[in-house]
N, C-alpha and C. Protein backbone atom coordinates (compact mmCIF):
# COMPACT_ATOMS: atom_id res chain seq x y z
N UNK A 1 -3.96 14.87 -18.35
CA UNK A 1 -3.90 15.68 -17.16
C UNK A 1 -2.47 15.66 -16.64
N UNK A 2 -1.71 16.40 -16.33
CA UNK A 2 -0.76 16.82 -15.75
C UNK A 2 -0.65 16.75 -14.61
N UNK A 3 0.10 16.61 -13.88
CA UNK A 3 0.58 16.82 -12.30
C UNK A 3 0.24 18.48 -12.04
N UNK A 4 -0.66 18.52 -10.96
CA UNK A 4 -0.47 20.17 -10.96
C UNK A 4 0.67 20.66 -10.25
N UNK A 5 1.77 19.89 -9.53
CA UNK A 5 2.68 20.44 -8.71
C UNK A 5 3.42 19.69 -8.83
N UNK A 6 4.80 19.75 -9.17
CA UNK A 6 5.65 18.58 -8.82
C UNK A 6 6.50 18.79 -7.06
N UNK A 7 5.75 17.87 -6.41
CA UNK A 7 6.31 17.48 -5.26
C UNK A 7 7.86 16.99 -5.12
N UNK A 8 8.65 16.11 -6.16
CA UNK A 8 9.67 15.96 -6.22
C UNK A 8 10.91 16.93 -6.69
N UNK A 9 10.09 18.59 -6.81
CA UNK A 9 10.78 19.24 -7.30
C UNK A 9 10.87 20.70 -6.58
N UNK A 10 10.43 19.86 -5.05
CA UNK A 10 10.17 21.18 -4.05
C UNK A 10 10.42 20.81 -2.52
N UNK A 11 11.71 21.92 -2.21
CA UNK A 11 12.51 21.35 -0.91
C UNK A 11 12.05 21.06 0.46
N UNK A 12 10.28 21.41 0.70
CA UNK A 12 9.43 21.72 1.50
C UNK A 12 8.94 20.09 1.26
N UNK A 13 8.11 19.56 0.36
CA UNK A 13 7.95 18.53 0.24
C UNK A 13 9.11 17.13 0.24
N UNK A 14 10.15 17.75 -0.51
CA UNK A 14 11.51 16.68 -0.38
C UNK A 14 11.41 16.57 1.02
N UNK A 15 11.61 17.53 2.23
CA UNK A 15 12.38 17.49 3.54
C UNK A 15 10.44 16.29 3.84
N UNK A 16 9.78 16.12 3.77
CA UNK A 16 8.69 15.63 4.43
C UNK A 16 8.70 14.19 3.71
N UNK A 17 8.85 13.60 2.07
CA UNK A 17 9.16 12.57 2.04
C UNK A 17 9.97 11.36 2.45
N UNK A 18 11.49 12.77 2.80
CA UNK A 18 12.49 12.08 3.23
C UNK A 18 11.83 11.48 4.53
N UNK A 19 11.18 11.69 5.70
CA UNK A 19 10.83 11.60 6.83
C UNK A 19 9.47 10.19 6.71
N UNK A 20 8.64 10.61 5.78
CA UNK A 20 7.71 9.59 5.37
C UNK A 20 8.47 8.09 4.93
N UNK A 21 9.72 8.08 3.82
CA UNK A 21 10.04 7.52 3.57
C UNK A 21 10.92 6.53 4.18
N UNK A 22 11.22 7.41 5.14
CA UNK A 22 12.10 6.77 6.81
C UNK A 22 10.69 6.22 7.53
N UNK A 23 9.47 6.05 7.58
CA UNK A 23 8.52 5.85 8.25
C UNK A 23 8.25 4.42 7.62
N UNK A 24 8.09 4.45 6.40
CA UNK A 24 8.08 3.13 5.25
C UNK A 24 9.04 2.43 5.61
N UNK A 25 10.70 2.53 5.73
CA UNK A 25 11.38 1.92 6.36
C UNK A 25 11.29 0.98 7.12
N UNK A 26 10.41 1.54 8.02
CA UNK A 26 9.72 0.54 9.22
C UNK A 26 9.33 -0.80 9.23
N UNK A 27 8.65 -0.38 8.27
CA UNK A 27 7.51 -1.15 7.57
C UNK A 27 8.33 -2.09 6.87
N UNK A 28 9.03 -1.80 5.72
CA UNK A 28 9.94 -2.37 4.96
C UNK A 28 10.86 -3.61 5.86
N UNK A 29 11.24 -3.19 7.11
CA UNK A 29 12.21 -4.20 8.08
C UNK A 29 11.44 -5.27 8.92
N UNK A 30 9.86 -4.42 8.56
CA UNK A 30 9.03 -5.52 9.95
C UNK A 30 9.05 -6.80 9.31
N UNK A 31 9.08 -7.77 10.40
CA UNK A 31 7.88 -9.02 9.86
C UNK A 31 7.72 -9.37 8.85
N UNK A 32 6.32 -8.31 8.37
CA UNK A 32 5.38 -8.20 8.19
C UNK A 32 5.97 -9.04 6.26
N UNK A 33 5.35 -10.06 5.98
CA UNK A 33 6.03 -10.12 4.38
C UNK A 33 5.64 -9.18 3.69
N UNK A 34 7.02 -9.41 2.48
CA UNK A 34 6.80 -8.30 1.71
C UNK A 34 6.11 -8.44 0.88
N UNK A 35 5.63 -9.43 0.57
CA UNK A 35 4.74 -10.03 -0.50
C UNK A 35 3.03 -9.16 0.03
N UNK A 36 2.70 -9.48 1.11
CA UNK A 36 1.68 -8.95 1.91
C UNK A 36 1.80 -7.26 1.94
N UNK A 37 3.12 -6.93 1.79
CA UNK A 37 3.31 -5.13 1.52
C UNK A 37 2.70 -4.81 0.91
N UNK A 38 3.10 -5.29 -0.57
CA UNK A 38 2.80 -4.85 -2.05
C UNK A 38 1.38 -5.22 -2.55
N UNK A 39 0.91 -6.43 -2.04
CA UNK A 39 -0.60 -6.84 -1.84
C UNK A 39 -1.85 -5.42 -1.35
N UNK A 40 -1.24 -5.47 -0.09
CA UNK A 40 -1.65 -4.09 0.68
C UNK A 40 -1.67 -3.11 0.29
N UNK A 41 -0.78 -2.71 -0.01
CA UNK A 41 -0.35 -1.40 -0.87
C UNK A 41 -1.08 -1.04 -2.19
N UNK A 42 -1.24 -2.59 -3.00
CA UNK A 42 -1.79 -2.21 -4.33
C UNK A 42 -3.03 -2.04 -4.23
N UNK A 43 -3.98 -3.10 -3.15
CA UNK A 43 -5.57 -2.72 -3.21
C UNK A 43 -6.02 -1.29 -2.35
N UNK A 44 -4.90 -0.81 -2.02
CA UNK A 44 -5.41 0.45 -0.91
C UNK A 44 -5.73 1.54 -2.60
N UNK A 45 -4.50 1.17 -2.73
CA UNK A 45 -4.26 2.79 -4.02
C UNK A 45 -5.23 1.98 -5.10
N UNK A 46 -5.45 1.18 -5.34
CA UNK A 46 -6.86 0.61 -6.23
C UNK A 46 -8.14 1.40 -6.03
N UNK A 47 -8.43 1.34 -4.43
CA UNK A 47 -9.83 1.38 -4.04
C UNK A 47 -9.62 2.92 -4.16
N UNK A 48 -8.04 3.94 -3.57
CA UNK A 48 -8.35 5.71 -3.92
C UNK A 48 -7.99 5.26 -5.21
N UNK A 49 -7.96 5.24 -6.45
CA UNK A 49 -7.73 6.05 -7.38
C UNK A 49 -5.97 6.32 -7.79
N UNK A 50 -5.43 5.55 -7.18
CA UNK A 50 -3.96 6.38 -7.04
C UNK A 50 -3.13 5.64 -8.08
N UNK A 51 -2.94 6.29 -9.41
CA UNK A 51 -2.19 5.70 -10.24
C UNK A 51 -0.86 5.73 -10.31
N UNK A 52 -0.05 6.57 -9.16
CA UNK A 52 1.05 6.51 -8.92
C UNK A 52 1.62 5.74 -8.74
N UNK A 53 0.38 5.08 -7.56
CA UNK A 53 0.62 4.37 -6.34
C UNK A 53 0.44 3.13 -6.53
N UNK A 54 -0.18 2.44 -7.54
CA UNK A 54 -0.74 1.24 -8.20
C UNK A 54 0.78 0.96 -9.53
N UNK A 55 0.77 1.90 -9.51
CA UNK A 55 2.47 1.72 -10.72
C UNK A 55 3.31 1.28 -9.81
N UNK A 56 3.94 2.23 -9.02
CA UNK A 56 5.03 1.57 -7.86
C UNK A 56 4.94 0.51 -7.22
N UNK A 57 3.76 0.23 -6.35
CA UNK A 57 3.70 -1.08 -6.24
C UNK A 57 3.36 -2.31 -6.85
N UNK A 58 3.10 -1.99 -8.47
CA UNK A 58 2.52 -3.50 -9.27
C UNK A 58 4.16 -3.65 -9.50
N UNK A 59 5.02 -2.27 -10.18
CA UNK A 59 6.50 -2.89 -10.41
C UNK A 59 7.15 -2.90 -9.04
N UNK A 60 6.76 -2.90 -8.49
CA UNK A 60 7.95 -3.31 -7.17
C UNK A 60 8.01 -4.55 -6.88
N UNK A 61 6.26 -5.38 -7.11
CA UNK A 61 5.91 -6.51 -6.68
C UNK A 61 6.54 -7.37 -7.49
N UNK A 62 6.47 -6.96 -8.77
CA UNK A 62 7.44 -7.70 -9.99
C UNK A 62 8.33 -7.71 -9.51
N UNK A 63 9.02 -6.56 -9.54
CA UNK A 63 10.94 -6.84 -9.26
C UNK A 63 10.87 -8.01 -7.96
N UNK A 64 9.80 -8.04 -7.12
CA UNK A 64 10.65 -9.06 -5.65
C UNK A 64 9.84 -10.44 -6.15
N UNK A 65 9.54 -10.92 -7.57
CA UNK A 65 8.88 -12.06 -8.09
C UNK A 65 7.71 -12.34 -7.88
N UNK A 66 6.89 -11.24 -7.66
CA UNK A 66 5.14 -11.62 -7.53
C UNK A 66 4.84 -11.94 -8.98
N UNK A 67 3.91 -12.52 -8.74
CA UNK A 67 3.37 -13.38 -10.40
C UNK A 67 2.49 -12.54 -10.67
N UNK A 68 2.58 -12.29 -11.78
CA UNK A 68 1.25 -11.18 -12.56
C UNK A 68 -0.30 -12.06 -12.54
N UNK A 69 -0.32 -13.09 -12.42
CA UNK A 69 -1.72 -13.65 -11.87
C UNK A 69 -2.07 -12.94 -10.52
N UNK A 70 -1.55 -13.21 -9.58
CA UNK A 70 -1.94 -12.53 -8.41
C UNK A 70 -1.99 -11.02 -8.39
N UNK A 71 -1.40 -10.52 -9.03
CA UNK A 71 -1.43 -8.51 -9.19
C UNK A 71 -2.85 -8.29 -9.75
N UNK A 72 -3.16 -9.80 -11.25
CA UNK A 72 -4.50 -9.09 -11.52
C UNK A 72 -5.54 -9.40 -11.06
N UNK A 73 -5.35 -9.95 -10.16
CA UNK A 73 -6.15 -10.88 -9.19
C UNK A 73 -6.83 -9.80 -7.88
N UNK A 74 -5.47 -8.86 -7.49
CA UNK A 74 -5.67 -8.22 -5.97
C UNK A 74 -6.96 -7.61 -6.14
N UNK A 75 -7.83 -6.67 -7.19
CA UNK A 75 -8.59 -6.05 -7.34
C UNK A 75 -10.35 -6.98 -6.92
N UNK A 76 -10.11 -8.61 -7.31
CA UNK A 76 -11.07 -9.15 -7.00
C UNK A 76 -10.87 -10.55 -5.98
N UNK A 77 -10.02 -10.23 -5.14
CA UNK A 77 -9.38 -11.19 -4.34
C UNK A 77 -10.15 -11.91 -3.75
N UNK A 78 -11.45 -11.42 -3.72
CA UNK A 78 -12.07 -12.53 -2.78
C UNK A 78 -12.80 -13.51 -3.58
N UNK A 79 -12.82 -13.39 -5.04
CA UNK A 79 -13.33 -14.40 -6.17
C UNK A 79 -12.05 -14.90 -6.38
N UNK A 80 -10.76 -14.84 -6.01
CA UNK A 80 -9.50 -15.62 -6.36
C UNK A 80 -9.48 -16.38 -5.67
N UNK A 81 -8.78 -18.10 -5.67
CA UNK A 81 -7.80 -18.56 -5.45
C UNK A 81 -6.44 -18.89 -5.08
N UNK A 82 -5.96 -17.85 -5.33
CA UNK A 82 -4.77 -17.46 -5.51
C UNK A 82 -3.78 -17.04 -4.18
N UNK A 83 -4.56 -16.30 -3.28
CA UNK A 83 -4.18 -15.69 -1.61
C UNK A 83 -4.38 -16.58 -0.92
N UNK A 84 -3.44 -16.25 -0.19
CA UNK A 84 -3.35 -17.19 1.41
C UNK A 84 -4.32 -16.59 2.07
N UNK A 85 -5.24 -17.87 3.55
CA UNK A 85 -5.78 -17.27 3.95
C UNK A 85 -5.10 -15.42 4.81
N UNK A 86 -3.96 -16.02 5.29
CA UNK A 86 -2.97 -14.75 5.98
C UNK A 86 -3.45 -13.69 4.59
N UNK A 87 -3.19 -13.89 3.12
CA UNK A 87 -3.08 -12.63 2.96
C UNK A 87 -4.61 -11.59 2.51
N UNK A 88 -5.48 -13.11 2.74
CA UNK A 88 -7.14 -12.34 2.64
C UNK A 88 -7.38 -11.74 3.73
N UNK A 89 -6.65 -12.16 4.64
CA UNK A 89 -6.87 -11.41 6.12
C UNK A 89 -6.33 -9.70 6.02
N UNK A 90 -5.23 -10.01 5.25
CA UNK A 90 -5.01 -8.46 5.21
C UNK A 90 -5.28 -7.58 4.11
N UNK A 91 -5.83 -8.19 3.05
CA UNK A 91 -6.26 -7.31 2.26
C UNK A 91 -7.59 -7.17 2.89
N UNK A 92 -8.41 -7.82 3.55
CA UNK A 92 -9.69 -7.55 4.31
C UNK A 92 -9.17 -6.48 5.16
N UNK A 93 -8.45 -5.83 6.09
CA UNK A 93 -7.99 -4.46 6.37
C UNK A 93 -7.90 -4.02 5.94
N UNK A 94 -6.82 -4.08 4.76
CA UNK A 94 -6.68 -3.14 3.94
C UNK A 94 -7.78 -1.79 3.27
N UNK A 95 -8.99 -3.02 3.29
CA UNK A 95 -9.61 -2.27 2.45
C UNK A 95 -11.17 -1.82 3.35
N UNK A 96 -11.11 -2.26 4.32
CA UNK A 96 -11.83 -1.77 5.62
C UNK A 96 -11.35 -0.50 6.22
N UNK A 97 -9.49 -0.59 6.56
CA UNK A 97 -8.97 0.42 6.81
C UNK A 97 -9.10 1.57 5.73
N UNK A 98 -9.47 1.45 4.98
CA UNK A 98 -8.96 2.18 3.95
C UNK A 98 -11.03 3.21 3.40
N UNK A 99 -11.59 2.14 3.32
CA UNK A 99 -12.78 2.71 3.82
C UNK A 99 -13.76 3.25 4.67
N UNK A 100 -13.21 3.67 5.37
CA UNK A 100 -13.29 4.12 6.71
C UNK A 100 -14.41 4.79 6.65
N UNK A 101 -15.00 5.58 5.70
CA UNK A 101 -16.72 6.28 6.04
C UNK A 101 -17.05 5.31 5.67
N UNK A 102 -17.15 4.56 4.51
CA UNK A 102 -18.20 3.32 4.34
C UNK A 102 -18.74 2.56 5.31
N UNK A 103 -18.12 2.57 6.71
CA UNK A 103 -18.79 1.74 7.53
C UNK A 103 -18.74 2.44 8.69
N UNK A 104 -19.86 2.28 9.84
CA UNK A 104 -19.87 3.06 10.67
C UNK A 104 -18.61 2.52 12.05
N UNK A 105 -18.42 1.40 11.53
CA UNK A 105 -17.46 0.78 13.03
C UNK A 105 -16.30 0.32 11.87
N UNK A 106 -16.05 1.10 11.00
CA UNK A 106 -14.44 1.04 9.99
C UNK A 106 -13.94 -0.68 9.87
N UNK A 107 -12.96 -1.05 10.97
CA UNK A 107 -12.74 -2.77 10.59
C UNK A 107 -13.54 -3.66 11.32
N UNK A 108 -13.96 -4.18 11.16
CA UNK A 108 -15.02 -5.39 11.53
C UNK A 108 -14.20 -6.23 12.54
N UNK A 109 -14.70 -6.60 13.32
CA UNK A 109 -14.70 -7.58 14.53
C UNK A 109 -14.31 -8.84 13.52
N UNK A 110 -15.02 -9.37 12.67
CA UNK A 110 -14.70 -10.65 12.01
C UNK A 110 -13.28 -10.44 11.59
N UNK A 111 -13.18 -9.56 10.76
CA UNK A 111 -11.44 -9.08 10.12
C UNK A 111 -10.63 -9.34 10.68
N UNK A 112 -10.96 -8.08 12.12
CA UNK A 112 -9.96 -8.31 13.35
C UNK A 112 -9.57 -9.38 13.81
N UNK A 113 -10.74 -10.35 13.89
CA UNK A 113 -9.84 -11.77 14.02
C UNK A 113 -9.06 -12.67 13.12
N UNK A 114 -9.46 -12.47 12.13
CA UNK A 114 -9.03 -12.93 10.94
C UNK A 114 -7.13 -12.56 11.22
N UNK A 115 -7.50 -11.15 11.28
CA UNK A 115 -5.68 -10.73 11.18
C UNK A 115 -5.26 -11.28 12.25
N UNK A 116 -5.64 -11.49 13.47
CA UNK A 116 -5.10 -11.79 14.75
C UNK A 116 -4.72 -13.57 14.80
N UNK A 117 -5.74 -13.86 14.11
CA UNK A 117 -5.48 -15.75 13.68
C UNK A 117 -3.99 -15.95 13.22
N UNK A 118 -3.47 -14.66 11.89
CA UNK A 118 -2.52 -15.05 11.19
C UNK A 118 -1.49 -14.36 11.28
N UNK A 119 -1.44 -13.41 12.04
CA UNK A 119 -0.24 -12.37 12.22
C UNK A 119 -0.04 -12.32 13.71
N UNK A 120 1.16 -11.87 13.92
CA UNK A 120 1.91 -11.73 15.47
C UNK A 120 1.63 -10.36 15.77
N UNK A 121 1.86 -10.12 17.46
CA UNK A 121 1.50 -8.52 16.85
C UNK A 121 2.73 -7.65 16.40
N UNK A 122 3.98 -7.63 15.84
CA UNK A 122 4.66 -6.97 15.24
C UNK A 122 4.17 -6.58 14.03
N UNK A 123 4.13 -8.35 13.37
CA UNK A 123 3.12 -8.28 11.89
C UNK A 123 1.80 -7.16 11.83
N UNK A 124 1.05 -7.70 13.00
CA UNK A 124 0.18 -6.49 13.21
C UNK A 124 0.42 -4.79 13.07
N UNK A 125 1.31 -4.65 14.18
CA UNK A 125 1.77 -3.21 13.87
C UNK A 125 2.34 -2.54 12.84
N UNK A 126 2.77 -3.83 11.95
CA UNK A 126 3.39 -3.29 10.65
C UNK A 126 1.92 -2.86 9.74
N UNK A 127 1.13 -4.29 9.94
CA UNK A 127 0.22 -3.80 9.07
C UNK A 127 -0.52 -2.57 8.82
N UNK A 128 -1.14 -2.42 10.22
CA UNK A 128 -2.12 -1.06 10.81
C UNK A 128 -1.05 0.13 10.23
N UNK A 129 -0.06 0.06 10.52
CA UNK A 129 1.06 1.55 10.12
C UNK A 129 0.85 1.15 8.60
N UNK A 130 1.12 0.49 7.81
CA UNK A 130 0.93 0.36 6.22
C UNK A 130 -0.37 0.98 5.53
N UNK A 131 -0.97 0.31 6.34
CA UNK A 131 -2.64 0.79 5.77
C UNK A 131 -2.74 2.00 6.42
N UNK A 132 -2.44 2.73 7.01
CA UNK A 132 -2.12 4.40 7.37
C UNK A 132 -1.02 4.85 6.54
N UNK A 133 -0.26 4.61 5.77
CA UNK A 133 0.39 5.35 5.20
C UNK A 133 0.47 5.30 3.88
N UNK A 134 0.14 3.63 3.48
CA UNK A 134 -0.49 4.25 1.73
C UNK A 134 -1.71 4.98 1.62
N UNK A 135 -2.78 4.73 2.55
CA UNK A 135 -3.73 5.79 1.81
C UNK A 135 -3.21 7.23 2.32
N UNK A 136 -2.34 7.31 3.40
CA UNK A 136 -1.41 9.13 3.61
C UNK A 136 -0.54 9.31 1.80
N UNK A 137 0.32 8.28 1.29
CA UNK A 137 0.78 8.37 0.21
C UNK A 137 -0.31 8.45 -1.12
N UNK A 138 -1.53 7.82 -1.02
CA UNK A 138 -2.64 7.66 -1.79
C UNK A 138 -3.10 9.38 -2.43
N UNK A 139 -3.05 9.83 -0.65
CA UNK A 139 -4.11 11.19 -1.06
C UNK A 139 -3.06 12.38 -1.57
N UNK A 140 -1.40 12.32 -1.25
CA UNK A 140 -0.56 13.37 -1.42
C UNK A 140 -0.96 13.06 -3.09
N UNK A 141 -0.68 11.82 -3.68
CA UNK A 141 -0.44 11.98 -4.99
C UNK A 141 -1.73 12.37 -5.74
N UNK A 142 -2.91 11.77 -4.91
CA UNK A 142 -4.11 11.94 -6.14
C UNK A 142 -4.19 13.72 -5.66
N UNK A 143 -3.82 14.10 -4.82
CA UNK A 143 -4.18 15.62 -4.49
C UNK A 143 -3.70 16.16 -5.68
N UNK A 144 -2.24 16.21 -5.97
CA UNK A 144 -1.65 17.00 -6.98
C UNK A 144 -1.64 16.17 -8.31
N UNK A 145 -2.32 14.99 -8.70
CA UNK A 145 -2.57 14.38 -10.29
C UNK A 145 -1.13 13.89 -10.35
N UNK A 146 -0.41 12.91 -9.31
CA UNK A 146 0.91 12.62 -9.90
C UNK A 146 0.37 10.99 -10.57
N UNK A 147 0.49 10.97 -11.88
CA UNK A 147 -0.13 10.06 -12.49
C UNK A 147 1.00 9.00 -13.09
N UNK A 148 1.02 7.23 -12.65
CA UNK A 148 1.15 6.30 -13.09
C UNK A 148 1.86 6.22 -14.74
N UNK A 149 2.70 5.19 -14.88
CA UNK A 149 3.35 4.95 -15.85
C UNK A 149 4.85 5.52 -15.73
N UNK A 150 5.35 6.09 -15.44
CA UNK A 150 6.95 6.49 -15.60
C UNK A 150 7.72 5.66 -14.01
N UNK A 151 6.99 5.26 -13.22
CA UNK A 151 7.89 4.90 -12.05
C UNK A 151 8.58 3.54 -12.44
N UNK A 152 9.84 3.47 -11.72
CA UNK A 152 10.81 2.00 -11.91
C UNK A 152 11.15 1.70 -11.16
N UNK A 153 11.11 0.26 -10.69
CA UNK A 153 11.59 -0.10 -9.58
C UNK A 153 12.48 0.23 -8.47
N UNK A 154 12.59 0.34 -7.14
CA UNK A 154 13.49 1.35 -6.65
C UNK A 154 13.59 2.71 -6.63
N UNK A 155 12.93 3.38 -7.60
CA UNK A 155 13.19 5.15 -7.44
C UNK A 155 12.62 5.56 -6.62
N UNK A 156 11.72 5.46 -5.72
CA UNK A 156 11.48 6.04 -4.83
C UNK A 156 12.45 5.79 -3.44
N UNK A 157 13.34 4.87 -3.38
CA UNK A 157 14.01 4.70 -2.33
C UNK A 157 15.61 5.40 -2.69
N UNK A 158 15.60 4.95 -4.12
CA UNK A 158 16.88 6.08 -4.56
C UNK A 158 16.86 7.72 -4.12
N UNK A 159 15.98 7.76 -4.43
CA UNK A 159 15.53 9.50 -4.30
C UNK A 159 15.80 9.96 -2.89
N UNK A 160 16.19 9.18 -1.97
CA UNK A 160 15.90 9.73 -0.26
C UNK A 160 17.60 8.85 -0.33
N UNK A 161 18.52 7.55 -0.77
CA UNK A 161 19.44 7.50 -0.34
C UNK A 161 20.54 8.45 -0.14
């Protein structure tokens, strides 16, 4: 299957990444670890489907020294070992936030404390904005089939310097 559109090859979409990608920024400077980014990031685009999005962040996590135990781990994290309680707390958003019809009250009261036990609220605000904007990055790519395997570390931040 093919990409039906290339987004990176259209000045309407360029001018809106650039702006998204300044939004990630944010995110990128908070707090919030980066280790916990790429964590976040990978089980959101796991749970849509997003093979873009699961490429960029398994090699990103590499390039900043995440251990490939824990990458193959994120998908069944709560049978791992491996996570801090801090970062079960946020993949438990993650993937609450991220399922949002599955439940009729979206993140759970238990979660919520969970994150509030282990994060400040900056950390917080980083998080909640993360988990809003990979699954916003989740649905642009699975919309148009931009499919996994060609991304390398950094190109997406090259592309907007």
């Amino acid at each position: 299957m093919d990409a039906r559109f290339n987004m990176f090859d259209n000045e309407t979409a360029m001018k809106f990444f650039k702006r998204f990608a300044n939004a990630g920024l944010v995110i990128q400077q908070s707090p919030l670890p980066k280790a916990t980014q790429e964590l976040v990031s990978l089980r959101a685009s796991q749970i849509n489907g997003c093979g873009w999005c699961i490429d960029m962040h398994t090699k990103e996590a590499v390039a900043e020294g995440e251990s490939g135990v824990r990458l193959h781990l994120v998908a069944a994290w709560r049978e791992s070992t491996v996570f801090t309680e801090a970062e079960q707390a946020a993949l438990a958003l993650a993937e609450e936030g991220t399922r949002l019809a599955d439940a009729s009250q979206g993140v759970s009261d238990e979660t919520w404390a969970q994150v509030r036990k282990h994060y400040d609220d900056d950390q917080i605000a980083a998080l909640v904005a993360l988990v809003a904007l990979i699954n916003a990055a989740n649905r642009l790519a699975v919309i148009v089939h931009q499919r996994g395997g060609s991304y390398q570390p950094g190109m997406f931040a090259a592309a907007f310097d």
